[in-house]
PDB file of N, CA and C in Angstrom:
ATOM      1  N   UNK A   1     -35.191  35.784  21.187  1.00  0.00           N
ATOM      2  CA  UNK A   1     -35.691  35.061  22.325  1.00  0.00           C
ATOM      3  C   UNK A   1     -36.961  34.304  21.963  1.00  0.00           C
ATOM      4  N   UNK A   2     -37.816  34.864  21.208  1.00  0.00           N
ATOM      5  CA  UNK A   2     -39.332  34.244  20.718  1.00  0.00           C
ATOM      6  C   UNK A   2     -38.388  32.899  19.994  1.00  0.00           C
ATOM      7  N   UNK A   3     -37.913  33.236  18.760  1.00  0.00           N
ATOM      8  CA  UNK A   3     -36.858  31.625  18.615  1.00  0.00           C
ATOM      9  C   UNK A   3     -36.881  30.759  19.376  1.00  0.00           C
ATOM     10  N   UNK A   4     -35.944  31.134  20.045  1.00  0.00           N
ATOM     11  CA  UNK A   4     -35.649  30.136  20.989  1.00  0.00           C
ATOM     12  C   UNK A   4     -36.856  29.417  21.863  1.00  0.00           C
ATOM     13  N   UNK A   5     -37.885  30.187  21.951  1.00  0.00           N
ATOM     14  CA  UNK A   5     -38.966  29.769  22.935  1.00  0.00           C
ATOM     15  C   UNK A   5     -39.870  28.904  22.002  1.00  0.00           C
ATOM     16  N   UNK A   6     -39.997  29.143  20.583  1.00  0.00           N
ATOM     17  CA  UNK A   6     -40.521  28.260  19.614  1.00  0.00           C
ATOM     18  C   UNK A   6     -40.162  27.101  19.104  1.00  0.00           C
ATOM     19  N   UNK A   7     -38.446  26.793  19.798  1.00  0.00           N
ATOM     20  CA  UNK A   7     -38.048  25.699  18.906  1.00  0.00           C
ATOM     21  C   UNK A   7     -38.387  25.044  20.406  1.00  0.00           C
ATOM     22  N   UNK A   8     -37.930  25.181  21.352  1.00  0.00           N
ATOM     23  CA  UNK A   8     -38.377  24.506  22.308  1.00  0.00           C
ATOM     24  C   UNK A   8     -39.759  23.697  23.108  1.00  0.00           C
ATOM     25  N   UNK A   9     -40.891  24.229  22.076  1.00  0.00           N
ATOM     26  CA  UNK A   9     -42.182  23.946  22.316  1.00  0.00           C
ATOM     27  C   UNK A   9     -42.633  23.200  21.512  1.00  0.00           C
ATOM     28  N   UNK A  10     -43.563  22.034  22.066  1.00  0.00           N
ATOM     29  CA  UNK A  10     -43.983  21.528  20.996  1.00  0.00           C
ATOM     30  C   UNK A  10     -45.406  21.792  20.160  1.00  0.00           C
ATOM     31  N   UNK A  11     -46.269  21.273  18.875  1.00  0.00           N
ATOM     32  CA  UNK A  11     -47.255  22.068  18.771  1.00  0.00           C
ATOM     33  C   UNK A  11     -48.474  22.156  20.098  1.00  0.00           C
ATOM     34  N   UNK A  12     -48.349  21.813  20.798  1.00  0.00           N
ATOM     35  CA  UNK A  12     -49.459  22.077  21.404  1.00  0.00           C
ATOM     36  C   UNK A  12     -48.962  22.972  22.584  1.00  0.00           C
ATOM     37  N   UNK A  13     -47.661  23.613  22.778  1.00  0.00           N
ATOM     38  CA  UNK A  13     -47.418  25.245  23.702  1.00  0.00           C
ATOM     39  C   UNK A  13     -46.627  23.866  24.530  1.00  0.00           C
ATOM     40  N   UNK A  14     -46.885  22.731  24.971  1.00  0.00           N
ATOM     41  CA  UNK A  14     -45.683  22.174  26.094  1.00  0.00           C
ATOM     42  C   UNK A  14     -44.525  22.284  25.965  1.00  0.00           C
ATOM     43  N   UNK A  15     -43.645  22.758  26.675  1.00  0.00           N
ATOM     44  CA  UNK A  15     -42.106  22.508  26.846  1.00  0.00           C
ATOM     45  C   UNK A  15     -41.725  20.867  26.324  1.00  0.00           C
ATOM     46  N   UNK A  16     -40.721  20.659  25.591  1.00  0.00           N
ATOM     47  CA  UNK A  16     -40.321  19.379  25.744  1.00  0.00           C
ATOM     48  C   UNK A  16     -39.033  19.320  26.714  1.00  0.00           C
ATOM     49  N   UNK A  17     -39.119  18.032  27.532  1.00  0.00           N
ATOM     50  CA  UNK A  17     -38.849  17.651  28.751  1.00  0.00           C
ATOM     51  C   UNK A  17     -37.564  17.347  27.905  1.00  0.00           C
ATOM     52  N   UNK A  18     -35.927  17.565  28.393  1.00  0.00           N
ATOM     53  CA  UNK A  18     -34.734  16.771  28.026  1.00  0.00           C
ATOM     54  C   UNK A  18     -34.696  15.169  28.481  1.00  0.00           C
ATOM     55  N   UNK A  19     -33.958  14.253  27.956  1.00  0.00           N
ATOM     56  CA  UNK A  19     -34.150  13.080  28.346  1.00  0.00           C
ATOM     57  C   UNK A  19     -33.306  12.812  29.442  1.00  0.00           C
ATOM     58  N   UNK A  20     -33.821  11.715  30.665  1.00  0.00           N
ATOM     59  CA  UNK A  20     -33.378  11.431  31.263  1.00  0.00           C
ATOM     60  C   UNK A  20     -32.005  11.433  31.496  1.00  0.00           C
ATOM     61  N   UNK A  21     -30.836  11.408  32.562  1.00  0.00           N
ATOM     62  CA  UNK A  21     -29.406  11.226  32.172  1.00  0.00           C
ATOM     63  C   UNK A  21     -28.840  10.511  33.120  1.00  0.00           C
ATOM     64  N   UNK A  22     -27.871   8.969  32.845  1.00  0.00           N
ATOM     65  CA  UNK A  22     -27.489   8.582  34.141  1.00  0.00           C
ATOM     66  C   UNK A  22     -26.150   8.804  34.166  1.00  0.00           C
ATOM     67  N   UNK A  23     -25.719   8.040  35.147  1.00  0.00           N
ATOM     68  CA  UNK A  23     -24.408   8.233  35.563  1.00  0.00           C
ATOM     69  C   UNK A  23     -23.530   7.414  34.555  1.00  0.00           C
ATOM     70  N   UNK A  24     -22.462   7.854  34.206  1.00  0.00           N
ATOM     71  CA  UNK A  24     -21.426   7.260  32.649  1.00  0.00           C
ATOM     72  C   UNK A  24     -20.180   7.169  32.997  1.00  0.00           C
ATOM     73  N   UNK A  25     -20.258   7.076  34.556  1.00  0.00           N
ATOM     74  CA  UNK A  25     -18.856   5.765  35.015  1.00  0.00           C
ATOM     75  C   UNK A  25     -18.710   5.381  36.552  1.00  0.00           C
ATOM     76  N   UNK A  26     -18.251   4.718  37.013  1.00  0.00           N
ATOM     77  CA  UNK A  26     -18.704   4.129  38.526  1.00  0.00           C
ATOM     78  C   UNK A  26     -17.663   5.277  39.361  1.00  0.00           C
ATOM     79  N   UNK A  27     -17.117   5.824  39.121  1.00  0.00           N
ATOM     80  CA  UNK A  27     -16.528   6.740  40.110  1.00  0.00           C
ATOM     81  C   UNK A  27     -17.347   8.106  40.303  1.00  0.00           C
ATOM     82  N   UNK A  28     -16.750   9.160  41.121  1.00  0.00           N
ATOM     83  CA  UNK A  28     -17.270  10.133  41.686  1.00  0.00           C
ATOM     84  C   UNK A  28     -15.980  11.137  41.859  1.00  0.00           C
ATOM     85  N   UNK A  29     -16.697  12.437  41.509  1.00  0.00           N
ATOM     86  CA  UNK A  29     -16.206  13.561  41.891  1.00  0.00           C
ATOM     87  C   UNK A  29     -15.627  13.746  43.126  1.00  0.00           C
ATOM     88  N   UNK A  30     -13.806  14.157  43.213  1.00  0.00           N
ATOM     89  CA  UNK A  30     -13.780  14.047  44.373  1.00  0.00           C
ATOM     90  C   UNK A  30     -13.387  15.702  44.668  1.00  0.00           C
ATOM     91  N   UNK A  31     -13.720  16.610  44.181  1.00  0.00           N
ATOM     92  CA  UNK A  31     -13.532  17.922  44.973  1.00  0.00           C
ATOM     93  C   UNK A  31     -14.860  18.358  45.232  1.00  0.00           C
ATOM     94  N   UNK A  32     -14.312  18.699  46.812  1.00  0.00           N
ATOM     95  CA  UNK A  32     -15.494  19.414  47.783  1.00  0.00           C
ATOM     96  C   UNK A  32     -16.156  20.186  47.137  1.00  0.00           C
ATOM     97  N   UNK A  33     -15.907  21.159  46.386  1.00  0.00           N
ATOM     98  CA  UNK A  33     -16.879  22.392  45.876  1.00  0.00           C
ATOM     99  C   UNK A  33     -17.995  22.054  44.782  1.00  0.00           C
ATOM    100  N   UNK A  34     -17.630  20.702  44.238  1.00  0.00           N
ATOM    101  CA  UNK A  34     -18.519  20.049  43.250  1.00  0.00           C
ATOM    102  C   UNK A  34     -20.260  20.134  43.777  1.00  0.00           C
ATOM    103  N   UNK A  35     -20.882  20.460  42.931  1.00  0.00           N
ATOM    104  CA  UNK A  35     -22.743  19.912  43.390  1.00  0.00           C
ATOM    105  C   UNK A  35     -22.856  18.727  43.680  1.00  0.00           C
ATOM    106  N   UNK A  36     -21.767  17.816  43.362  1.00  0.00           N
ATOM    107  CA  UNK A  36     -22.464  15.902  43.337  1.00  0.00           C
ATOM    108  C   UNK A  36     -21.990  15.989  44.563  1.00  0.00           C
ATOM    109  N   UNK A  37     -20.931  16.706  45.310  1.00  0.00           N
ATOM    110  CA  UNK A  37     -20.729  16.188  46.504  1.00  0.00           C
ATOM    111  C   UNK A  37     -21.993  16.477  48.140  1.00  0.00           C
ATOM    112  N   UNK A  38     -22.795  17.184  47.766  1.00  0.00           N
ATOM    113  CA  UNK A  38     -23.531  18.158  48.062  1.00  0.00           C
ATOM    114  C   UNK A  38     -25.040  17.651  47.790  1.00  0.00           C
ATOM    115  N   UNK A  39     -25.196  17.360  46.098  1.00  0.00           N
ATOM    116  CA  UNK A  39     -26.579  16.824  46.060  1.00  0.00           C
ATOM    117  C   UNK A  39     -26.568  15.144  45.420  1.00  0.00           C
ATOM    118  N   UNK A  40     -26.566  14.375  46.527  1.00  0.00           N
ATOM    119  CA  UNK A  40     -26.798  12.945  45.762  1.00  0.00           C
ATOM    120  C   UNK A  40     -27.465  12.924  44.958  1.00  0.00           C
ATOM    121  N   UNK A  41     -28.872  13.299  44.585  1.00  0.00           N
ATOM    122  CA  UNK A  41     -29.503  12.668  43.539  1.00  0.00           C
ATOM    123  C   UNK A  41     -28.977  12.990  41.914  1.00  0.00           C
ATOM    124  N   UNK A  42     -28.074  13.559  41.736  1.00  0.00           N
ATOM    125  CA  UNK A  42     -27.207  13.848  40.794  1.00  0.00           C
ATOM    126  C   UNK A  42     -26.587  12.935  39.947  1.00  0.00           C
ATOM    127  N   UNK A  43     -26.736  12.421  38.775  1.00  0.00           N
ATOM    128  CA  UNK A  43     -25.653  11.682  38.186  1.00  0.00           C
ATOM    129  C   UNK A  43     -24.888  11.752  38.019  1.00  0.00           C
ATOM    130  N   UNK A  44     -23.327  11.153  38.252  1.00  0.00           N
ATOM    131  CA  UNK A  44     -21.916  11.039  37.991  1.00  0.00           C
ATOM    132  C   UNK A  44     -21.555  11.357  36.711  1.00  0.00           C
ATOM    133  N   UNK A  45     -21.406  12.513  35.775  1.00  0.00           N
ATOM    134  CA  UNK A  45     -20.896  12.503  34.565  1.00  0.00           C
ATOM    135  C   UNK A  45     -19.698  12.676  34.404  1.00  0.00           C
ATOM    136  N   UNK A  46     -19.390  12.632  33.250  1.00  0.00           N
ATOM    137  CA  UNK A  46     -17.666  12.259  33.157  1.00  0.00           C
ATOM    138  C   UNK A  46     -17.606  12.786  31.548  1.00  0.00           C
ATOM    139  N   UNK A  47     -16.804  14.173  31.124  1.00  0.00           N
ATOM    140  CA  UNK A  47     -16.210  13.883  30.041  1.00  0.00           C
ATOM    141  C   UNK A  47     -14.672  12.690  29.869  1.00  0.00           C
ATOM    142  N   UNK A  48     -14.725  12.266  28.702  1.00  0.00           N
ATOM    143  CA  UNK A  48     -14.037  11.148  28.793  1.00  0.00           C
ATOM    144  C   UNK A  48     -12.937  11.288  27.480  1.00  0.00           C
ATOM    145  N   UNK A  49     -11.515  12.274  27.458  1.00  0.00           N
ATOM    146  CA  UNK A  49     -10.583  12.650  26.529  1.00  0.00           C
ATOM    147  C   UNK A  49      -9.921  11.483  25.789  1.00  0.00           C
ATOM    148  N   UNK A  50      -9.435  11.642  24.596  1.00  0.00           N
ATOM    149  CA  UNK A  50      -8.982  10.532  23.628  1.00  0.00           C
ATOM    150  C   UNK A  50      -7.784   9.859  24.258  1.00  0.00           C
ATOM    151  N   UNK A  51      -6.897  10.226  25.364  1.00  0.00           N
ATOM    152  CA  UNK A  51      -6.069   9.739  26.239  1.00  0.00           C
ATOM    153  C   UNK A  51      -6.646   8.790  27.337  1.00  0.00           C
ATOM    154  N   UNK A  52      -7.797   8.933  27.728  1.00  0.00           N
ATOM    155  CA  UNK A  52      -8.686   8.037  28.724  1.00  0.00           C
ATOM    156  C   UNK A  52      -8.849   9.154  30.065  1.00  0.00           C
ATOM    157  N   UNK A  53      -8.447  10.246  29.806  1.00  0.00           N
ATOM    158  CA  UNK A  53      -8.447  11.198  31.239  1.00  0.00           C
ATOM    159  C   UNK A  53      -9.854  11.244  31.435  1.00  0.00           C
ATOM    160  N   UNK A  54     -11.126  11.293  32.155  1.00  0.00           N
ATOM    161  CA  UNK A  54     -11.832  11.833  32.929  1.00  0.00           C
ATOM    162  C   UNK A  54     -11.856  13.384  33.636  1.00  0.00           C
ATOM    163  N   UNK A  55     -13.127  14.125  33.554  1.00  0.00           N
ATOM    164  CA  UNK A  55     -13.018  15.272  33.965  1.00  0.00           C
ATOM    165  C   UNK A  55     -14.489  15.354  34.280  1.00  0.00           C
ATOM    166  N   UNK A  56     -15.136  16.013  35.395  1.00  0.00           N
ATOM    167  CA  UNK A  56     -16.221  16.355  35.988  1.00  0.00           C
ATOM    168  C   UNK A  56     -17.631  16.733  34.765  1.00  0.00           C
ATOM    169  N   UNK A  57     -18.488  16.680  34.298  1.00  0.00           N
ATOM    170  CA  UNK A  57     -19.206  17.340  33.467  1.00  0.00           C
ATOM    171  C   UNK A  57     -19.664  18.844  34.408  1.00  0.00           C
ATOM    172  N   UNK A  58     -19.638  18.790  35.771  1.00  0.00           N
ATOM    173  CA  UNK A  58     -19.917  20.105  36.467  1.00  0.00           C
ATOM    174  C   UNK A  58     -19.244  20.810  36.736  1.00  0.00           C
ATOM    175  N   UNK A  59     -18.259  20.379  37.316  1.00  0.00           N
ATOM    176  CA  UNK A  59     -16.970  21.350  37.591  1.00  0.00           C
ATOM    177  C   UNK A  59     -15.840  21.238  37.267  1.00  0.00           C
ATOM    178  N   UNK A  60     -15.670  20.444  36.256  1.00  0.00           N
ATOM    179  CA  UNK A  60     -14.438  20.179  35.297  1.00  0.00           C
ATOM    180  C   UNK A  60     -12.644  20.012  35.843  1.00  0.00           C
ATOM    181  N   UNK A  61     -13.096  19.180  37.076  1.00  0.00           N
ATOM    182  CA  UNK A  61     -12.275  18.779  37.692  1.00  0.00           C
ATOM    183  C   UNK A  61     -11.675  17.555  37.234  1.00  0.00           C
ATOM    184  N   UNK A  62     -10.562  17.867  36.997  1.00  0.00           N
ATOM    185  CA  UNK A  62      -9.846  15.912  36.318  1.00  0.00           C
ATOM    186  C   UNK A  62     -10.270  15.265  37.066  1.00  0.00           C
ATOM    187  N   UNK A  63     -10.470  13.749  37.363  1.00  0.00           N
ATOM    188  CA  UNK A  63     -10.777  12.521  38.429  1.00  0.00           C
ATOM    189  C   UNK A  63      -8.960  12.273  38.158  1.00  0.00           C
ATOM    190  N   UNK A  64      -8.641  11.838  39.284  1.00  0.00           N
ATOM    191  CA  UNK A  64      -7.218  11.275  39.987  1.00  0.00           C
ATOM    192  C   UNK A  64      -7.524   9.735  40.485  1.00  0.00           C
ATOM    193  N   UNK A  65      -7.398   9.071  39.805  1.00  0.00           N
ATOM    194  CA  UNK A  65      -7.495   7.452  39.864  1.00  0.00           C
ATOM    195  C   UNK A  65      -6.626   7.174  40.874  1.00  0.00           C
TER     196      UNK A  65
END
């Protein structure tokens, strides 16, 4: 656990912040139980399979075009 808490810090003890993340396709999650449906300020992520399928990055719900 100390590891982990060391690689994550930088020298001066701050946490480094992850980078920003936006949304990586114009559609939206469409099952109810999802967080995006729930918290707008959320970005739209999308894993995106070598077939072109789409799937939720949160709740790994396929998107149905």
């Amino acid at each position: 656990m100390a590891i982990l808490s060391r690689a994550t810090k930088t020298r001066m003890g701050r946490a480094i912040k992850p980078e920003f993340e936006e949304s990586t396709h114009e559609e939206f999650c469409g099952k109810p139980d999802c967080i995006t449906s729930e918290e707008d300020y959320l970005p739209h992520l999308f894993y995106e399979t070598a077939d072109g399928r789409l799937f939720c990055k949160y709740c790994g719900e396929e998107l149905v075009k």
